[in-house]
PDB file of N, CA and C in Angstrom:
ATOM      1  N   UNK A   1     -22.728  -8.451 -10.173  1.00  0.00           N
ATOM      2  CA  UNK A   1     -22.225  -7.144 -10.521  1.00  0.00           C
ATOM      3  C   UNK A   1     -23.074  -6.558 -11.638  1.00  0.00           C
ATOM      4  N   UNK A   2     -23.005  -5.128 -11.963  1.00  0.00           N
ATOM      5  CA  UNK A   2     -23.511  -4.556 -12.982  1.00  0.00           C
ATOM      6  C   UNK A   2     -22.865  -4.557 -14.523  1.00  0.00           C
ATOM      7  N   UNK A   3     -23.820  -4.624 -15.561  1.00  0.00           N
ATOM      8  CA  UNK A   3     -23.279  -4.705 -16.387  1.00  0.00           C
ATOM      9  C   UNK A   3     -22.738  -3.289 -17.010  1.00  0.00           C
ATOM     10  N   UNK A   4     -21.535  -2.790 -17.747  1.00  0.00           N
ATOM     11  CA  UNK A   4     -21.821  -2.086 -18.952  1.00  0.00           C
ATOM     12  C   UNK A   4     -22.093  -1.946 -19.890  1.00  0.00           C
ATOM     13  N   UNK A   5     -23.140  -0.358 -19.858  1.00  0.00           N
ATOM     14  CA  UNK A   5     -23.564   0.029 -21.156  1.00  0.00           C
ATOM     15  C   UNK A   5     -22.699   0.352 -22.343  1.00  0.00           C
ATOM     16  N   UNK A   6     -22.956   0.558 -23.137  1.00  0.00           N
ATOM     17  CA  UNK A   6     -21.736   1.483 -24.359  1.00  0.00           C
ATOM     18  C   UNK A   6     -22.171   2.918 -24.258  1.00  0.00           C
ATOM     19  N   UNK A   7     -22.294   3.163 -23.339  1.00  0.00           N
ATOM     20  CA  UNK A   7     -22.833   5.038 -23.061  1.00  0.00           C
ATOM     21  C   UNK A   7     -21.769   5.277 -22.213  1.00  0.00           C
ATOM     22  N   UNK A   8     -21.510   6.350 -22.446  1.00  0.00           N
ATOM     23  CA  UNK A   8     -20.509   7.467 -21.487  1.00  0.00           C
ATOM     24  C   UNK A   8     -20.273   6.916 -20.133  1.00  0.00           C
ATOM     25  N   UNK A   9     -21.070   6.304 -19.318  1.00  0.00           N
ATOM     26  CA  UNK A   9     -21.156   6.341 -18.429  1.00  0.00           C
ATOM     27  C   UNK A   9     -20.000   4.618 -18.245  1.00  0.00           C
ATOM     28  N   UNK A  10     -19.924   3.883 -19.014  1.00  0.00           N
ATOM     29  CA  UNK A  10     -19.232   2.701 -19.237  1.00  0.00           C
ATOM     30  C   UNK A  10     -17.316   3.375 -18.887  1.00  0.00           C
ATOM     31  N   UNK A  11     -17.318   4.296 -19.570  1.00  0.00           N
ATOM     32  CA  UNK A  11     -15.701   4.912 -19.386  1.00  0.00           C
ATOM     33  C   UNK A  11     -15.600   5.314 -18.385  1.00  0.00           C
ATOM     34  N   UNK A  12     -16.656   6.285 -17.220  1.00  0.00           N
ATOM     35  CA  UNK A  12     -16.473   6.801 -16.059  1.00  0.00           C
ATOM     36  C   UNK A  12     -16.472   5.560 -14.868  1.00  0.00           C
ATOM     37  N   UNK A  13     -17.291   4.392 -15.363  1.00  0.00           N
ATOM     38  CA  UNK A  13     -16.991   3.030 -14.540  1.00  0.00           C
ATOM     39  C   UNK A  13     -15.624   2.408 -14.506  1.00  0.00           C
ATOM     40  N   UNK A  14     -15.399   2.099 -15.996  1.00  0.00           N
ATOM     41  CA  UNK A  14     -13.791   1.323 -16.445  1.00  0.00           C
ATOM     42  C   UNK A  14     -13.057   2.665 -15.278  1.00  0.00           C
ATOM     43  N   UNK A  15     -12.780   3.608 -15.605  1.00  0.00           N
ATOM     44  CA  UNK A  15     -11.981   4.479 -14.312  1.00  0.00           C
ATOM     45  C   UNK A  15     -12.302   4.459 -13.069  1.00  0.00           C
ATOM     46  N   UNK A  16     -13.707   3.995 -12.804  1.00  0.00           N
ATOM     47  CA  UNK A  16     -13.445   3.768 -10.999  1.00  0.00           C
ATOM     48  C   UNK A  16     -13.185   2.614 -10.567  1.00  0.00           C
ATOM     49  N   UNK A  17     -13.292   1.537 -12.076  1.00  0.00           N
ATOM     50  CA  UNK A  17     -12.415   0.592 -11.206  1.00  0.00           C
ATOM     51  C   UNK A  17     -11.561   0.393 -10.808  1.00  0.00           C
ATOM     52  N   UNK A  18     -10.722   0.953 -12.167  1.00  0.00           N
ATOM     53  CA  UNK A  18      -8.978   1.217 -12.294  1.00  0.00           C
ATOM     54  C   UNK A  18      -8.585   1.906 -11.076  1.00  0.00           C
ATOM     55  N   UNK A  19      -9.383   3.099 -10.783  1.00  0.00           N
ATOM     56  CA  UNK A  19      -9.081   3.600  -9.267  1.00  0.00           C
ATOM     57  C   UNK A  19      -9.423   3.003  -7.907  1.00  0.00           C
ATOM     58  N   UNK A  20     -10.360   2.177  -7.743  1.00  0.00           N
ATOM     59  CA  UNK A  20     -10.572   1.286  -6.911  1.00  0.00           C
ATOM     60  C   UNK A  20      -9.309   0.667  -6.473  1.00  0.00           C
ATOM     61  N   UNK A  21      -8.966  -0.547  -7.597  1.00  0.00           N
ATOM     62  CA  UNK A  21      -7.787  -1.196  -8.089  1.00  0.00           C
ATOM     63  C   UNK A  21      -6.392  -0.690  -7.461  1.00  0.00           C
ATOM     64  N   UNK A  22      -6.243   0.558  -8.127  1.00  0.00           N
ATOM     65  CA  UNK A  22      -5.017   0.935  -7.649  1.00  0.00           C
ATOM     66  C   UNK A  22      -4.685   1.445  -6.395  1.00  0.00           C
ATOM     67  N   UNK A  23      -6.123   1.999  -5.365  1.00  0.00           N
ATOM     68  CA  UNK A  23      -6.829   2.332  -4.057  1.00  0.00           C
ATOM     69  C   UNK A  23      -6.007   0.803  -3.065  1.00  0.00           C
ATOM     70  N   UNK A  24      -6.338   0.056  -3.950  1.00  0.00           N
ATOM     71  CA  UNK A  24      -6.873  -1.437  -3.085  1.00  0.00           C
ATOM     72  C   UNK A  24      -5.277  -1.471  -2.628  1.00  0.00           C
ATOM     73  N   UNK A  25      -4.629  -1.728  -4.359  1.00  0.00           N
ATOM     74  CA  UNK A  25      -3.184  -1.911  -4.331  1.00  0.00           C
ATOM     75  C   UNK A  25      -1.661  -1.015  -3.324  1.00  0.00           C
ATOM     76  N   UNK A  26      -2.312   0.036  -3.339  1.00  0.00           N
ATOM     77  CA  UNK A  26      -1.726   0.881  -2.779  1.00  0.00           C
ATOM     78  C   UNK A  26      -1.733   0.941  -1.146  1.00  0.00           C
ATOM     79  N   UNK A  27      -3.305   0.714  -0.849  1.00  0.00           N
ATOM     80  CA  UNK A  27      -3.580   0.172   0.390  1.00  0.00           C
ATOM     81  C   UNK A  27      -2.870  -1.134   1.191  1.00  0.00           C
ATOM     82  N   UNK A  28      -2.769  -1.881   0.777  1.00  0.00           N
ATOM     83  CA  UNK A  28      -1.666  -3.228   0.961  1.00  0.00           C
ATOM     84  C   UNK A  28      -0.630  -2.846   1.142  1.00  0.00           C
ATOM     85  N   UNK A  29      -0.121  -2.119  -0.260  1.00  0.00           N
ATOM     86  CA  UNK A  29       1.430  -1.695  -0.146  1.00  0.00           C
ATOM     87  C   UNK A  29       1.682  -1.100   1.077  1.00  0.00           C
ATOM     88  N   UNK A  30       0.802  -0.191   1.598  1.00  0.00           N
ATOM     89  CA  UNK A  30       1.177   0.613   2.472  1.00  0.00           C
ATOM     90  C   UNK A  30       0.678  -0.370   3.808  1.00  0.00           C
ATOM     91  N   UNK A  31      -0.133  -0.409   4.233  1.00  0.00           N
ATOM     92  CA  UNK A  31      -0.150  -2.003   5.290  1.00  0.00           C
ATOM     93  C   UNK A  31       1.521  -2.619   5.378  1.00  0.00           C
ATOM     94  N   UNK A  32       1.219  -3.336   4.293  1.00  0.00           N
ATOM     95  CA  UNK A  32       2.927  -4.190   4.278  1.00  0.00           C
ATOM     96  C   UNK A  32       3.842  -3.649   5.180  1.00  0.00           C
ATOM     97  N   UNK A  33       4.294  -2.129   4.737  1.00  0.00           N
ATOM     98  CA  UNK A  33       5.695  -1.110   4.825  1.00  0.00           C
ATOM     99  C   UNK A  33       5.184  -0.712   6.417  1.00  0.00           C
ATOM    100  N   UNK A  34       3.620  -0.517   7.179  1.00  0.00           N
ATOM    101  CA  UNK A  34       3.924  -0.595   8.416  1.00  0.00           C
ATOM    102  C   UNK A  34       4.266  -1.458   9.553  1.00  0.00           C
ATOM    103  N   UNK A  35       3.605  -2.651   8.694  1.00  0.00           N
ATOM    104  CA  UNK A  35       4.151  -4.336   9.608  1.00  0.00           C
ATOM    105  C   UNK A  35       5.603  -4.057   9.660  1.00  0.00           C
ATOM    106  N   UNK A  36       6.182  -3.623   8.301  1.00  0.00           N
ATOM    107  CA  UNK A  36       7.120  -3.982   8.256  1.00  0.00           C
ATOM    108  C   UNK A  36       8.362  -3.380   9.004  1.00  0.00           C
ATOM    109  N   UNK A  37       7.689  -2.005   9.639  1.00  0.00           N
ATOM    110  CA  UNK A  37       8.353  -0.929  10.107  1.00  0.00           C
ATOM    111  C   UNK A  37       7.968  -1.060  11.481  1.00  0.00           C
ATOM    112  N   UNK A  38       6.683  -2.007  12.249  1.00  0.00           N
ATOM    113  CA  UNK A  38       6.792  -2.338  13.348  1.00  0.00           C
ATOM    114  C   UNK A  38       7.450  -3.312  13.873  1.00  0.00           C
ATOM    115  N   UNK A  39       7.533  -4.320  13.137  1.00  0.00           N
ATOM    116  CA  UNK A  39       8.345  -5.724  13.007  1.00  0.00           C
ATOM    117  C   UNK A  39       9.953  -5.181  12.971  1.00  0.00           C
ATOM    118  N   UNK A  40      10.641  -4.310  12.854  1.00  0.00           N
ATOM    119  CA  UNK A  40      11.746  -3.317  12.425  1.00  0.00           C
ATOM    120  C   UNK A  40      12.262  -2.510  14.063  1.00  0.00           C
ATOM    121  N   UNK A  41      10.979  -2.138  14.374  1.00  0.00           N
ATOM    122  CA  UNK A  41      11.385  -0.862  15.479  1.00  0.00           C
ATOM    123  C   UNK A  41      11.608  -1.819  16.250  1.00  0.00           C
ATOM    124  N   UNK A  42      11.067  -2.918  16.629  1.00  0.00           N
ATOM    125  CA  UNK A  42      11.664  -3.824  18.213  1.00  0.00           C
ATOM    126  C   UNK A  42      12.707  -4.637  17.928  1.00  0.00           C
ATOM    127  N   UNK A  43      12.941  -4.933  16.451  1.00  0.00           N
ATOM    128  CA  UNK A  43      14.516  -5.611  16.438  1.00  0.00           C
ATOM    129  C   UNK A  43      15.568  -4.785  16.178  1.00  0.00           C
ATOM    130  N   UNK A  44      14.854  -3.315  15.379  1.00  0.00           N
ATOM    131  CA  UNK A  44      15.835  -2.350  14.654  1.00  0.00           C
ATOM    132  C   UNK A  44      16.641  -1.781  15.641  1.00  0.00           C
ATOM    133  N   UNK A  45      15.973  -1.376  16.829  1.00  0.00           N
ATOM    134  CA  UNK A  45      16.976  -0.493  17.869  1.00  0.00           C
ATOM    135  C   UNK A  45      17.981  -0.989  18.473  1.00  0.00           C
ATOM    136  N   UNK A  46      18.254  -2.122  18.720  1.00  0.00           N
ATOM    137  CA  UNK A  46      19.440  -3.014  19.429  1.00  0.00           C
ATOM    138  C   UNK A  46      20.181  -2.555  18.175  1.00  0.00           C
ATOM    139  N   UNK A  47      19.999  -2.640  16.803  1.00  0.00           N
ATOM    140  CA  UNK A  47      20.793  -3.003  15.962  1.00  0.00           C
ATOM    141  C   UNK A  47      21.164  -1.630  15.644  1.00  0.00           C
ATOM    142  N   UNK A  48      20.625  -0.387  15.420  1.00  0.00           N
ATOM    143  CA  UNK A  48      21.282   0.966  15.444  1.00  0.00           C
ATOM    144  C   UNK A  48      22.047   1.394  16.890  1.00  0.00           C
ATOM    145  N   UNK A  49      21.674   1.030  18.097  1.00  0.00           N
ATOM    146  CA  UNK A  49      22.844   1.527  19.030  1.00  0.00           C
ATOM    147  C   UNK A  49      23.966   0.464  19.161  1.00  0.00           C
ATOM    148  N   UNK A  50      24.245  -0.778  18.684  1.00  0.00           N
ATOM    149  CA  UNK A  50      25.573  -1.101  18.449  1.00  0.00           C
ATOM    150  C   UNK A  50      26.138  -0.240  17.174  1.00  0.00           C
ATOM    151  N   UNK A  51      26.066  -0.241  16.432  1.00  0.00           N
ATOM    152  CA  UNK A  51      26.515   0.348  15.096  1.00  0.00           C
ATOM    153  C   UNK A  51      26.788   1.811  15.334  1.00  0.00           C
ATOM    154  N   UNK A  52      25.933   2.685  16.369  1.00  0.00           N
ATOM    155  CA  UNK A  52      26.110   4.179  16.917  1.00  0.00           C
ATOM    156  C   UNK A  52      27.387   4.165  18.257  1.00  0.00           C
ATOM    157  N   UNK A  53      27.963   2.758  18.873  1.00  0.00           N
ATOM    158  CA  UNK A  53      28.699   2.548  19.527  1.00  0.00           C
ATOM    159  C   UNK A  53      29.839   3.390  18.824  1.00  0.00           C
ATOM    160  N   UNK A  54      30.134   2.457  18.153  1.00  0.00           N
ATOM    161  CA  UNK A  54      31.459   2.051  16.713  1.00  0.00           C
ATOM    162  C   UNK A  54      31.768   3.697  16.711  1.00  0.00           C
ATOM    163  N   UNK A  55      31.336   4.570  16.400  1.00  0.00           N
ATOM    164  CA  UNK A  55      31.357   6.120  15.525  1.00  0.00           C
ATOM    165  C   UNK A  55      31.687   6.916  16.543  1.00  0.00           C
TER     166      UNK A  55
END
């Protein structure tokens, strides 16, 4: 990897990592929540039309 300087340009790095970082993090998160919402739709629907029976 590259090193930083102590020039201006060291603070505009520290922030693209931080944004990288939170890019990366956010990216996962959101991965996760669609597994998790496909893994959901083929067990979820049996389980909302009993419960839509009931009403």
């Amino acid at each position: 990897m590259t090193q930083k300087s102590s020039s201006g340009k060291s603070t505009s790095q520290a922030r693209e990592d931080r944004l990288k970082a939170a890019l990366k993090a956010n990216m996962a998160k959101r991965k996760a929540q669609a597994r998790a919402r496909a893994a959901g739709a083929s067990d979820g629907g049996k389980d909302n039309t009993q419960a839509n029976e009931g009403s």
